[in-house]
Protein backbone atom coordinates (compact mmCIF):
# COMPACT_ATOMS: atom_id res chain seq x y z
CA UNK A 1 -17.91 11.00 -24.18
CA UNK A 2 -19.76 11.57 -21.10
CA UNK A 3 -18.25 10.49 -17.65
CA UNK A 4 -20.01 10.97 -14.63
CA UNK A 5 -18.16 10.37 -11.27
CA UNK A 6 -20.25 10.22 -8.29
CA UNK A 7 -19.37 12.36 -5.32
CA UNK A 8 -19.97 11.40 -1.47
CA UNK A 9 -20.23 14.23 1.49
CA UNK A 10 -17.34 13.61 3.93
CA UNK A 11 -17.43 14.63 7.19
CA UNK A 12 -15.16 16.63 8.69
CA UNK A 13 -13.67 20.36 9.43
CA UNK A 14 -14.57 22.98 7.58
CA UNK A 15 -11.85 24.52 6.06
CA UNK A 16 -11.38 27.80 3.77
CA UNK A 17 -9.62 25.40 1.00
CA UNK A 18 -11.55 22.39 0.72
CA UNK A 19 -14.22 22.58 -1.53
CA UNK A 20 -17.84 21.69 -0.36
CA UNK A 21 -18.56 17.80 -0.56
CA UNK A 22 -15.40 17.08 -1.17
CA UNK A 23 -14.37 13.52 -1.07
CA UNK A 24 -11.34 12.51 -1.08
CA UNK A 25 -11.65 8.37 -1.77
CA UNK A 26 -12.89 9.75 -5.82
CA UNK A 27 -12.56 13.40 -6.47
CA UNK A 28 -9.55 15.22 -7.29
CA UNK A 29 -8.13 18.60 -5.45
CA UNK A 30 -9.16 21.05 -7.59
CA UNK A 31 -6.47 24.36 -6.49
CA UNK A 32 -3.26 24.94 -6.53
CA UNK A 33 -1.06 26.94 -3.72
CA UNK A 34 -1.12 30.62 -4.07
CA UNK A 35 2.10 31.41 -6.27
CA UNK A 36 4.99 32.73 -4.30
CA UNK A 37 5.50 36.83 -4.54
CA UNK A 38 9.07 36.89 -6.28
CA UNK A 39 11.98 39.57 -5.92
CA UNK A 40 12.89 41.89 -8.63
CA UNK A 41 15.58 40.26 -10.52
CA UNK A 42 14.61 36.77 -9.97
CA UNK A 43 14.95 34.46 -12.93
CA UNK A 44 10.76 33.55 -12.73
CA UNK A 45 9.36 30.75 -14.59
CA UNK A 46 7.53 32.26 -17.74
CA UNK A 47 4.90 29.45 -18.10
CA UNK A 48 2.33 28.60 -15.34
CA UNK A 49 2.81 27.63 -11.99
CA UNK A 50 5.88 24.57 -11.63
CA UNK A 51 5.80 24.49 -15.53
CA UNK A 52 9.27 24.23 -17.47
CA UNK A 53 7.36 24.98 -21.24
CA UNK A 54 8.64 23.57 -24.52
CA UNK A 55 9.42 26.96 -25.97
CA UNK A 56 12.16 26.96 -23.14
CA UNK A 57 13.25 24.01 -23.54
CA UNK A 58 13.17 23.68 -27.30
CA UNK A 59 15.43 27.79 -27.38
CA UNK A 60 17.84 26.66 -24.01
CA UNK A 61 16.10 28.88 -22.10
CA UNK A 62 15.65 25.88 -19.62
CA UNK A 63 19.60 25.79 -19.62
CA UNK A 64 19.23 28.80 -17.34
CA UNK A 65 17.13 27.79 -14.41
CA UNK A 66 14.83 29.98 -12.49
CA UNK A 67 14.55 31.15 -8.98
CA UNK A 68 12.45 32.92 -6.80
CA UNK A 69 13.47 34.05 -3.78
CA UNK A 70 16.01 31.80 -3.39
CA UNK A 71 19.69 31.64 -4.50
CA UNK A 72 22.32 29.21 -4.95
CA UNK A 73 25.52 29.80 -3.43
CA UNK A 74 27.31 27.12 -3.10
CA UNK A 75 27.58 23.39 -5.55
CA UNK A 76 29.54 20.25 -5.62
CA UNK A 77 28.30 18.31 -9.15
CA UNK A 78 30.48 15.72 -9.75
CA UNK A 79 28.98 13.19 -11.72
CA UNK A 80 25.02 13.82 -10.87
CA UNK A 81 23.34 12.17 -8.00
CA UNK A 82 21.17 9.04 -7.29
CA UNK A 83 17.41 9.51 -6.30
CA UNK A 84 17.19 10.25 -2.64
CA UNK A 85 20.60 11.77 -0.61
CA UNK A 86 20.61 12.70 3.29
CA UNK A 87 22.35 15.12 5.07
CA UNK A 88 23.99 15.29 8.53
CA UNK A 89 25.54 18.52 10.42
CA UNK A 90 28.00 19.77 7.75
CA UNK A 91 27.88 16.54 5.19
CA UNK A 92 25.30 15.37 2.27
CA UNK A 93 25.61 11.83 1.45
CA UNK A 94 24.75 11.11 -2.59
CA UNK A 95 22.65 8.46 -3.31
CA UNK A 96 24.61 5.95 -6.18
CA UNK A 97 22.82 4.87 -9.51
CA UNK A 98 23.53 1.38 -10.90
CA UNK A 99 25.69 0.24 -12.96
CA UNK A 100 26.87 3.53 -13.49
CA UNK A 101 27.79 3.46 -9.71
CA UNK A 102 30.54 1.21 -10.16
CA UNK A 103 32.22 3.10 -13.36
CA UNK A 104 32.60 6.89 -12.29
CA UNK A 105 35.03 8.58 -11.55
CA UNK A 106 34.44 8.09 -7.82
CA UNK A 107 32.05 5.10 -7.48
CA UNK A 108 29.43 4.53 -4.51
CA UNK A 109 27.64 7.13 -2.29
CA UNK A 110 29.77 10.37 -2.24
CA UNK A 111 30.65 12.25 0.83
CA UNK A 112 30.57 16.11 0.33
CA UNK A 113 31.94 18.10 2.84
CA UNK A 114 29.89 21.41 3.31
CA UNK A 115 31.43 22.69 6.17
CA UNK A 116 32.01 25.76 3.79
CA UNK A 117 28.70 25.90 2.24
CA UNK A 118 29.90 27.98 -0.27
CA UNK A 119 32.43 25.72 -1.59
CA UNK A 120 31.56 22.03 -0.95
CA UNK A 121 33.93 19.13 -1.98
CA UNK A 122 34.41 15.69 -2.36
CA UNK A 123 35.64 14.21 0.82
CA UNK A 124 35.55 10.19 0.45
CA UNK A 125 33.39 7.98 -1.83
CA UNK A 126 31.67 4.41 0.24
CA UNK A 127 32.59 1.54 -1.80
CA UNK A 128 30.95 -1.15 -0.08
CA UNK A 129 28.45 -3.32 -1.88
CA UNK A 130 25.76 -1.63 -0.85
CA UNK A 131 26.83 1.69 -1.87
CA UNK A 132 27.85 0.76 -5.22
CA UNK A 133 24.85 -1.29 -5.97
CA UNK A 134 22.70 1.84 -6.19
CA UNK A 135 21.39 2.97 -2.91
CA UNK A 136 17.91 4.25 -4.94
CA UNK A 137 15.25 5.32 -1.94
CA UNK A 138 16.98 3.70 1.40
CA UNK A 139 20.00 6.56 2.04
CA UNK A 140 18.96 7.74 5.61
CA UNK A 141 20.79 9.24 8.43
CA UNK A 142 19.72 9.04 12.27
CA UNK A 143 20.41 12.02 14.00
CA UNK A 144 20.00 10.90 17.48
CA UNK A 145 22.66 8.35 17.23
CA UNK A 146 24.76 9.51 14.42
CA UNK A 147 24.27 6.15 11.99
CA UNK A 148 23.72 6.64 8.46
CA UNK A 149 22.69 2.88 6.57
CA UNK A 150 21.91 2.37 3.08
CA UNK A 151 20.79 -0.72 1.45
CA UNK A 152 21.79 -2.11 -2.47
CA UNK A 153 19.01 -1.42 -5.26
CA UNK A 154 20.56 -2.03 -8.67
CA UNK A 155 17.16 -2.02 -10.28
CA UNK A 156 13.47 -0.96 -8.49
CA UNK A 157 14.25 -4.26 -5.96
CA UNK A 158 17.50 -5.16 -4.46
CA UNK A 159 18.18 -7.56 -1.23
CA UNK A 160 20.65 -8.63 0.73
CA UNK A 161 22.86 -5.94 1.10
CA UNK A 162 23.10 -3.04 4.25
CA UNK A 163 25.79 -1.04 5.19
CA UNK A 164 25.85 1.16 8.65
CA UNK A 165 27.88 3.66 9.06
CA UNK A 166 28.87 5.78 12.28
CA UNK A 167 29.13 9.77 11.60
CA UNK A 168 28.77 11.02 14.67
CA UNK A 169 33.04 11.74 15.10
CA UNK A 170 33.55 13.16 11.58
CA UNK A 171 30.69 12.97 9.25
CA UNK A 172 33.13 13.66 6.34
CA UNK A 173 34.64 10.45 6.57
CA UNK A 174 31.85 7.70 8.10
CA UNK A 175 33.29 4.79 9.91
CA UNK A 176 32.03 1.29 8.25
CA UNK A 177 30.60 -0.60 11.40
CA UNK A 178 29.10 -3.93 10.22
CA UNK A 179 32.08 -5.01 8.83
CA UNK A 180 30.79 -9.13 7.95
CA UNK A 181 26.50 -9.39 7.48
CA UNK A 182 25.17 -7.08 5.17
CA UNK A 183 28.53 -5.59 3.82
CA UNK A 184 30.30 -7.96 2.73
CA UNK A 185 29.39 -9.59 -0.54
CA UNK A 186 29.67 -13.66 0.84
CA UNK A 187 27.65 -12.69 3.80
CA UNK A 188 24.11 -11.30 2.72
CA UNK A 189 21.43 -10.94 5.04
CA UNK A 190 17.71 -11.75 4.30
CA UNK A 191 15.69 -8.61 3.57
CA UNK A 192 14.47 -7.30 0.12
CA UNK A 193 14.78 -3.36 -0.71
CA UNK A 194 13.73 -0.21 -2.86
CA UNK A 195 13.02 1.80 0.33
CA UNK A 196 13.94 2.04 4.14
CA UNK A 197 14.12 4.88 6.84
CA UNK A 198 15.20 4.69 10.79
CA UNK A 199 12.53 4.28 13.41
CA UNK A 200 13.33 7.66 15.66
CA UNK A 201 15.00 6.20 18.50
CA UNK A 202 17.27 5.02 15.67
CA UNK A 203 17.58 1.59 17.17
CA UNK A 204 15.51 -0.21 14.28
CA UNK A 205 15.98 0.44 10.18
CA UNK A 206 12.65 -0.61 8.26
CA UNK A 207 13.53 -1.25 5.05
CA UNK A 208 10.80 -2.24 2.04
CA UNK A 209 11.00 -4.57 -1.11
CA UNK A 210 7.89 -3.08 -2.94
CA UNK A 211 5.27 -5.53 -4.28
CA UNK A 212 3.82 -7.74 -2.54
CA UNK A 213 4.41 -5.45 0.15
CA UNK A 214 7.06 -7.04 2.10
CA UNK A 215 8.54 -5.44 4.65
CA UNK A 216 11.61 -6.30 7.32
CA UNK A 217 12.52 -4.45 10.67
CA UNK A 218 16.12 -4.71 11.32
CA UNK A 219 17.23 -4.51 14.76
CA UNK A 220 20.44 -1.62 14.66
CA UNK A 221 21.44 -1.56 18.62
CA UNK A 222 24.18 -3.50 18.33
CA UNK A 223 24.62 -1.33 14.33
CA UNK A 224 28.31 -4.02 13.98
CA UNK A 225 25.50 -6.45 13.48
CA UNK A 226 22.41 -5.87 11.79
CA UNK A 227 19.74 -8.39 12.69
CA UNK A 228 16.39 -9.29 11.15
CA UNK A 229 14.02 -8.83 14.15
CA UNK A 230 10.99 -9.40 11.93
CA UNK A 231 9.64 -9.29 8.68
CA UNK A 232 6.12 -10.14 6.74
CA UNK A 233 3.93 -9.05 4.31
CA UNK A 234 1.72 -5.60 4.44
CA UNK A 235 -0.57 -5.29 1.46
CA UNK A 236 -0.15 -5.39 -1.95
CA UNK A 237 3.12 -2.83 -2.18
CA UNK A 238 5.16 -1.37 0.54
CA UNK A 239 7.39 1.88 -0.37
CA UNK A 240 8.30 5.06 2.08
CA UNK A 241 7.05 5.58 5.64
CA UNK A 242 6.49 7.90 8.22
CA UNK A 243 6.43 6.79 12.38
CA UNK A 244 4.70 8.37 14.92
CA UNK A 245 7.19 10.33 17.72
CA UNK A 246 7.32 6.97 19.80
CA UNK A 247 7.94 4.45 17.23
CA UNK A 248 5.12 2.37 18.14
CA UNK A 249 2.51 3.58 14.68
CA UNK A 250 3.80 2.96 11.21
CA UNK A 251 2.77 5.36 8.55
CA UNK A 252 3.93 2.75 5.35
CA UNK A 253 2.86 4.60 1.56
CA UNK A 254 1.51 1.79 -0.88
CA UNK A 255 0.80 1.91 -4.15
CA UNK A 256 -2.87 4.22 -3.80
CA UNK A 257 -2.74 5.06 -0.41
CA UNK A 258 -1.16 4.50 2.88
CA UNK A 259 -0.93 1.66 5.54
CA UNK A 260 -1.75 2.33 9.18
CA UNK A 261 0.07 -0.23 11.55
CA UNK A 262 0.94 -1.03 15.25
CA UNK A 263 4.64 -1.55 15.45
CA UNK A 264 4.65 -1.47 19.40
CA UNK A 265 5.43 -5.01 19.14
CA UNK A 266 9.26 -4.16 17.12
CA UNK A 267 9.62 -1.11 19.24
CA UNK A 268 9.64 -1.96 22.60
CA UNK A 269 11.17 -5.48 22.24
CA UNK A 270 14.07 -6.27 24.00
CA UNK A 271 17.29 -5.70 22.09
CA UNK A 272 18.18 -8.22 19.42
CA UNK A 273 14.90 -10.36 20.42
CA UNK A 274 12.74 -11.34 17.03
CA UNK A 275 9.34 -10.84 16.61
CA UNK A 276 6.85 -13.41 15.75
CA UNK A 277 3.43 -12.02 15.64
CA UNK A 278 1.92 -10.15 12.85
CA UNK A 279 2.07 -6.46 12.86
CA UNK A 280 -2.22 -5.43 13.35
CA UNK A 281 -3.27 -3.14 10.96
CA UNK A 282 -4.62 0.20 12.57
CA UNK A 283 -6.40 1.37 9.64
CA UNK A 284 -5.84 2.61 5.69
CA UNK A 285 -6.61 5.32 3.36
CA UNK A 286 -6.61 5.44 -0.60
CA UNK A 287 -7.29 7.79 -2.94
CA UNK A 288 -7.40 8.23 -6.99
CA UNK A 289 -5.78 11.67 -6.94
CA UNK A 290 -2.51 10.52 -7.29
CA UNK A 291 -1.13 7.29 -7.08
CA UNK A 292 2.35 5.44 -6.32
CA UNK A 293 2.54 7.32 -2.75
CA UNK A 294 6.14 8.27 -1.98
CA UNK A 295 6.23 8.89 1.91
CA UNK A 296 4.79 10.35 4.49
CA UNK A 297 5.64 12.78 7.22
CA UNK A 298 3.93 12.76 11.16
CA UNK A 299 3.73 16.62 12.53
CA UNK A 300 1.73 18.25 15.32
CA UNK A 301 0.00 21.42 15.61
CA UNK A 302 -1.07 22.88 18.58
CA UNK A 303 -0.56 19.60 19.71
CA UNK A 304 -2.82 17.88 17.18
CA UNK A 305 -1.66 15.11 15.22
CA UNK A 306 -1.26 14.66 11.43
CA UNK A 307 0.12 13.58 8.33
CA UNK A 308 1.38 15.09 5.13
CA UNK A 309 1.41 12.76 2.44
CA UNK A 310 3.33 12.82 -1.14
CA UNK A 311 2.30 11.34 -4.11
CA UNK A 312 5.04 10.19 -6.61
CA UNK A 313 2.54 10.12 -10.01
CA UNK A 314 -0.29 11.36 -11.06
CA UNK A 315 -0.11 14.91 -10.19
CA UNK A 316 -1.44 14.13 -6.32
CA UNK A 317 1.16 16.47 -5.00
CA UNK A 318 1.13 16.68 -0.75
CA UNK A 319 -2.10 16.05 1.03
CA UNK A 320 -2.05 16.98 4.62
CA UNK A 321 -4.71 14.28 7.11
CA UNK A 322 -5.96 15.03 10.49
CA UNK A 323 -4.78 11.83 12.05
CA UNK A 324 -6.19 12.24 15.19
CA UNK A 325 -7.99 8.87 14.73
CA UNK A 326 -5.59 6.70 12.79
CA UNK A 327 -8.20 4.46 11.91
CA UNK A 328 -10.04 7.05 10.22
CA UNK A 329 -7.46 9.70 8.50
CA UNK A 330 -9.04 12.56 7.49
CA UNK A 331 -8.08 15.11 4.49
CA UNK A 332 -7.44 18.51 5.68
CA UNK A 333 -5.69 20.20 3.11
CA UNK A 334 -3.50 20.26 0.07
CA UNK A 335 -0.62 21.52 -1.83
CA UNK A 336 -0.59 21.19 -5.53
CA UNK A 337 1.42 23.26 -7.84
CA UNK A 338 -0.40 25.19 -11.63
CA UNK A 339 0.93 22.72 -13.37
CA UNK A 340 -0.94 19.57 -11.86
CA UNK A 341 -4.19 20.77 -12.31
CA UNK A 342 -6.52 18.76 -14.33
CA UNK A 343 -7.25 22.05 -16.62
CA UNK A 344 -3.29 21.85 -17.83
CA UNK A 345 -3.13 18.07 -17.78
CA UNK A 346 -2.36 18.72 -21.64
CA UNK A 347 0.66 21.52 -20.84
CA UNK A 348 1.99 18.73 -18.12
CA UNK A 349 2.18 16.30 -21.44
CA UNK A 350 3.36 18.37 -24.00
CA UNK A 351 6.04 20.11 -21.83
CA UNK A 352 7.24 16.82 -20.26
CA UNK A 353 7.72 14.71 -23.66
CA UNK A 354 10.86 13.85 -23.90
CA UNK A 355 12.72 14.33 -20.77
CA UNK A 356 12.01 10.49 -19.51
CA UNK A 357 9.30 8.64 -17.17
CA UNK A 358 8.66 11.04 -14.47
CA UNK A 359 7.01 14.60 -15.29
CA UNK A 360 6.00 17.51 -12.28
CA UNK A 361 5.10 15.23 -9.42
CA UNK A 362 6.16 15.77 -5.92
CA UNK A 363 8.84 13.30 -4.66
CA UNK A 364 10.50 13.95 -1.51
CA UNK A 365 9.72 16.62 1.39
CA UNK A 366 10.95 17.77 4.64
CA UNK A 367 9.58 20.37 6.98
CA UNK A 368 11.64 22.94 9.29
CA UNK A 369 10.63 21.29 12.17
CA UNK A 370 7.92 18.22 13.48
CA UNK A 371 6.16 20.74 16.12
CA UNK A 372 4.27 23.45 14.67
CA UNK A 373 5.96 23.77 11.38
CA UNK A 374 6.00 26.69 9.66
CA UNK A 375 7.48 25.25 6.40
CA UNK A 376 7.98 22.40 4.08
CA UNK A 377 10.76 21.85 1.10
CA UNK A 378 10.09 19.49 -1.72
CA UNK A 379 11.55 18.06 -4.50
CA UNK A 380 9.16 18.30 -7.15
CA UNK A 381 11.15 16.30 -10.15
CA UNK A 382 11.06 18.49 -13.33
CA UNK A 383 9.64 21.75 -11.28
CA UNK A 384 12.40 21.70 -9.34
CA UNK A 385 12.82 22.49 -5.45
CA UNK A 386 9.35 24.08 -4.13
CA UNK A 387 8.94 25.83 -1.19
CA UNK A 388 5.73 26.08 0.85
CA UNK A 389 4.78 28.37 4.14
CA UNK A 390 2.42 25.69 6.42
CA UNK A 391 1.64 27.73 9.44
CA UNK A 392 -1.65 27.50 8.86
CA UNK A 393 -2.84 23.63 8.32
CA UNK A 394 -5.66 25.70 6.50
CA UNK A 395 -3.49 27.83 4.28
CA UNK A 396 -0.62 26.78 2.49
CA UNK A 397 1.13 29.34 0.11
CA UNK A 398 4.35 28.89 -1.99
CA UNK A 399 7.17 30.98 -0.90
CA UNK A 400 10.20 30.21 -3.01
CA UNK A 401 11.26 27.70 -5.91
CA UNK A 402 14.27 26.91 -7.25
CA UNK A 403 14.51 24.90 -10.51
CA UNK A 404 18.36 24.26 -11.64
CA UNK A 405 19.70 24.81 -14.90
CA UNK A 406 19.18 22.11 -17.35
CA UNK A 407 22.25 20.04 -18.53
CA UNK A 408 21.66 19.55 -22.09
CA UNK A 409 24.36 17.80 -23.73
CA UNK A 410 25.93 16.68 -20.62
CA UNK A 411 24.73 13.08 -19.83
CA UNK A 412 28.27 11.54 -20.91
CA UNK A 413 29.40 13.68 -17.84
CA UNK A 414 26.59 12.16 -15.45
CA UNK A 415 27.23 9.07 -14.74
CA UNK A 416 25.72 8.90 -11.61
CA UNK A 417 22.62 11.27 -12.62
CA UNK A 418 19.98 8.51 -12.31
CA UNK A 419 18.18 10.78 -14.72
CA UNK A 420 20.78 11.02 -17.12
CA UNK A 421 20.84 6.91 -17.00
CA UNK A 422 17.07 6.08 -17.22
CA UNK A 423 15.42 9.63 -18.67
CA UNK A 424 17.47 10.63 -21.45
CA UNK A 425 15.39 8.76 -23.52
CA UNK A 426 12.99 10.04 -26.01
CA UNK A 427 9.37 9.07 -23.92
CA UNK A 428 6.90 10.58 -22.42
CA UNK A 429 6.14 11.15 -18.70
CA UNK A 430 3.93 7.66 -18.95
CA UNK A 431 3.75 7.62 -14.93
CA UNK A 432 1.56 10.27 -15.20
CA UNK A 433 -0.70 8.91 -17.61
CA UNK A 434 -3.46 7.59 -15.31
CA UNK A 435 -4.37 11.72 -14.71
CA UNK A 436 -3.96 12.68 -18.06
CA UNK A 437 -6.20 10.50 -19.31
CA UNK A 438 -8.69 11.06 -16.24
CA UNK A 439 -8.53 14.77 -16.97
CA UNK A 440 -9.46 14.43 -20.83
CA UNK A 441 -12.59 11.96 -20.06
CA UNK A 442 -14.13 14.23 -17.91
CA UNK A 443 -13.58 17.07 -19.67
CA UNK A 444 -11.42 19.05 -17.80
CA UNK A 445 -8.40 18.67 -20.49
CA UNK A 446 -8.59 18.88 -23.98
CA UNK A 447 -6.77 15.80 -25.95
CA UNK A 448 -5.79 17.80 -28.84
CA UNK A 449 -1.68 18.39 -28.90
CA UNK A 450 -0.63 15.79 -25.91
CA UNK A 451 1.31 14.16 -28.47
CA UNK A 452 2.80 14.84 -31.42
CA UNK A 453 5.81 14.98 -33.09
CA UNK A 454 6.53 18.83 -32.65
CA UNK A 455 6.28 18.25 -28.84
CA UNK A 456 9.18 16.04 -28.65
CA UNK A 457 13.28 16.81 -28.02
CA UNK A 458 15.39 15.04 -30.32
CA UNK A 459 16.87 11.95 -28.02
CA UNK A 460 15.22 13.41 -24.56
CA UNK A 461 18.62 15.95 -24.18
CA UNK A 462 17.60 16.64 -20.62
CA UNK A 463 15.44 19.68 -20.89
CA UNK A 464 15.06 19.65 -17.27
CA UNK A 465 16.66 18.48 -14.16
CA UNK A 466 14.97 15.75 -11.79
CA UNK A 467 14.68 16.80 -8.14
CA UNK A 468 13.59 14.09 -5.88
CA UNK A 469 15.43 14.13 -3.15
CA UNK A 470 14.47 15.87 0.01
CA UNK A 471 16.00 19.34 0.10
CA UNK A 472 16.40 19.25 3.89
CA UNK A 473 16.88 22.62 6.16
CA UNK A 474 20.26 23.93 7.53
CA UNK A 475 18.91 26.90 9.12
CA UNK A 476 17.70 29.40 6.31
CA UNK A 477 19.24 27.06 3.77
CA UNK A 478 18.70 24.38 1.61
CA UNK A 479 20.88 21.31 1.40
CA UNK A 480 19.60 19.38 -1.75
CA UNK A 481 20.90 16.85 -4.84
CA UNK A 482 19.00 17.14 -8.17
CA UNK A 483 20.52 14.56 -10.47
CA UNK A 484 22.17 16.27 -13.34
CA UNK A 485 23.20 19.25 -10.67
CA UNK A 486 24.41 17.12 -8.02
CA UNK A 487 24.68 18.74 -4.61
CA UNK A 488 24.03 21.98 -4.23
CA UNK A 489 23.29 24.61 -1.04
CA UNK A 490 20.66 26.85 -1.54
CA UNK A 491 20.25 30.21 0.26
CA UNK A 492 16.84 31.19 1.53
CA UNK A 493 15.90 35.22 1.50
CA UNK A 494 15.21 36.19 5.01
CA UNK A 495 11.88 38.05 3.93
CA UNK A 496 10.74 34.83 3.11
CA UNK A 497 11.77 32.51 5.80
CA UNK A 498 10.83 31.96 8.58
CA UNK A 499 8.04 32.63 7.02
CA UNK A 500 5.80 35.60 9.24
């Protein structure tokens, strides 16, 4: 079979990465990051770039882990963690999984103390309804006032339930503050969920209900008593988001793409006053390379704006847009690992069989810092934590990766390992089948060996760990959940960062 694809010229800077007439509404990033340079002794990954191969995981090898650059010193597992966590000064807050949430051993978000990073522990477990009902993509902390909130997803969509906590005094032991709405079970308030973060000023928590795209801005300056200051629909799916430095742009991922809109209106309102008016759309962007778009994060260099990007499926990995028009985003760059090339779209099937839904796709990043960054962390589900030097808008490398040792045999022990729950099933990575079967059409792939019987665990035994939480920086570490692993504190080498 023949396919042709049509390509457009798109304007825009030329860059030493992006490939001449590149367009970025059809074709698909064809590079991957330059591999990071490891240390002698570091347990490297022996297939291609951000690959865990079946021979590994078929002979344990997986059961090992690899590193590069990058060492873990300190872990708290307990029993696995959710899908997103957040950290705060010397605590990490697990995301819950439901139902599994209300049977462990200590049921709800747990509260690590890392004070010691070396030996984290348990402090206290949150046992409020919207801890226990599975806390999915919403578990985010405010720095600038000290709140951390998390809404209830037992499954993909939740609603109703919102709990704010103050952790400013001791972040080992958060204080419940909305003590009736939202918290407790009689008293629900009116949003639907899957996804929320904090506006920065901290004084308004968007949260999203996926399809059709509904979204709700909940007013947090009085945080005793959360209070719906407006909601509406978006577009045809609402999930992560990203805010420019003053609150007033909304940067809201949708299923292909992302949704530009002027939040001025929720921003500068007066406290606890609701919003009528529709929320004007600024602009949008989609793309086919990638799909399901996770979140996206606002930075500045040399005091340029723009916007990194991560795709959940589909092998779309982290674009990076000049969003100096916001009307008109435009791709600069882009990080992609080996592994989600459309060349080893066969290798991401075969190696992925097995281990549940979700194969190498980026999930969840954070960079060092919003001015001038210099790097970013990501969680890239079953490649593990990747590391990437962005100085350069133009040049991205890799630097480090850490992928944790795969629990085989342990899921019984996981209870709240969301993968342990959903992936420990004998399937295929099906999210990523819309690039799979891209790359075979065209002919970059060959379809011979994607599946078979041979390429398949018996009963999905975890193979490899899912990382999709952001690892987030503590100085020149790492604090991080991957679900079978739990918590863990990784130790950057200082040859490697800050990067030079």
């Amino acid at each position: 079979m023949t396919v042709v694809v049509a390509t457009l010229t798109v304007a825009g800077p030329a860059v030493a990465t992006a490939p001449p007439g590149y367009n970025d509404l059809t074709d698909v990033w064809p590079t991957a990051v330059a591999p990071a340079s490891c240390r002698e002794g570091d347990r490297v990954e022996t297939g291609i770039q951000g690959e865990v191969p079946l021979a590994d995981r078929t002979s344990g090898r997986s059961t090992q882990g690899y590193n590069c650059n990058i060492d873990l010193i300190g872990q708290y597992q307990g029993q696995g963690a959710g899908i997103v966590s957040a950290t705060y000064e010397h605590c990490s807050y697990t995301g819950s999984t439901f139902p599994a949430s209300l049977v462990g051993r200590n049921p709800g978000v747990q509260v690590i103390d890392a004070s010691d990073p070396r030996n984290p522990r348990l402090s206290t477990a949150l046992t409020e309804p919207a801890m226990v009902g599975g806390t999915w993509e919403s578990l985010k902390v405010n720095k600038k006032r000290g709140l951390l909130v998390g809404t209830g997803v037992p499954m993909l969509q939740g609603a109703g339930y919102i709990s704010v906590y103050d952790i400013s005094q001791d972040c080992a032991h958060p204080r419940l503050l909305n003590t009736g709405a939202g918290s407790q079970l009689s008293m629900p308030i009116p949003i639907t969920t899957h996804e929320g973060d904090f506006s920065p000023d901290g004084n308004t928590y968007w949260v999203s209900g996926l399809a059709p795209g509904y979204v709700s801005a909940v007013d947090l300056t009085d945080p005793g008593n959360p209070m719906i200051v407006w909601s509406g629909i978006t577009g045809m799916e609402a999930h992560g988001m990203g805010f420019s430095p003053d609150g007033n742009t909304l940067y809201l991922a949708n299923l292909f793409g992302l949704t530009v809109i002027d939040v001025t209106a929720v921003q500068n309102r007066k406290p606890r006053t609701v919003v009528p008016q529709l929320m004007p759309h600024i602009g949008e962007k989609y793309w086919a390379d990638g799909q399901v778009t996770q979140h996206n994060i606002y930075a500045t260099y040399g005091g340029r704006p723009f916007l990194f990007s991560i795709d959940e499926v589909g092998s779309g990995g982290v674009k990076l847009f000049d969003a100096s028009n916001s009307a008109n985003l435009t791709q600069r760059n882009a990080i992609k690992l080996a592994i989600n090339l459309p060349e080893n779209a066969n290798r991401w099937a075969q190696s992925t069989a097995g281990n549940g839904l979700f194969g190498y796709d980026a999930h969840y990043c954070s960079i060092d810092r919003p001015v001038d960054p210099t790097a970013m962390a990501c969680g890239w589900i079953q490649s593990g934590i990747r590391v990437f030097d962005i100085k350069d808008p133009d040049h991205f490398r890799e630097i480090a990766y850490f992928n944790p040792p795969a629990q085989r045999g342990k899921a019984d022990q996981l209870s709240n390992s969301s993968h342990a729950l959903f992936g420990s099933v004998d399937l295929p990575a099906i999210l990523g089948t819309l690039a799979v079967a891209r790359a075979v059409l065209q002919g970059d792939a060959r379809a011979d060996g994607i599946i078979s019987d041979q390429n398949r665990l018996a009963g999905g035994d975890l193979s490899a760990d899912w990382c999709l939480s952001p690892p987030e920086f503590h100085g020149n570490q790492l604090w991080v959940t991957c679900m079978d692993n739990g918590f863990m504190t990784l130790q950057l080498d200082p040859s490697i960062y800050p990067p030079r």
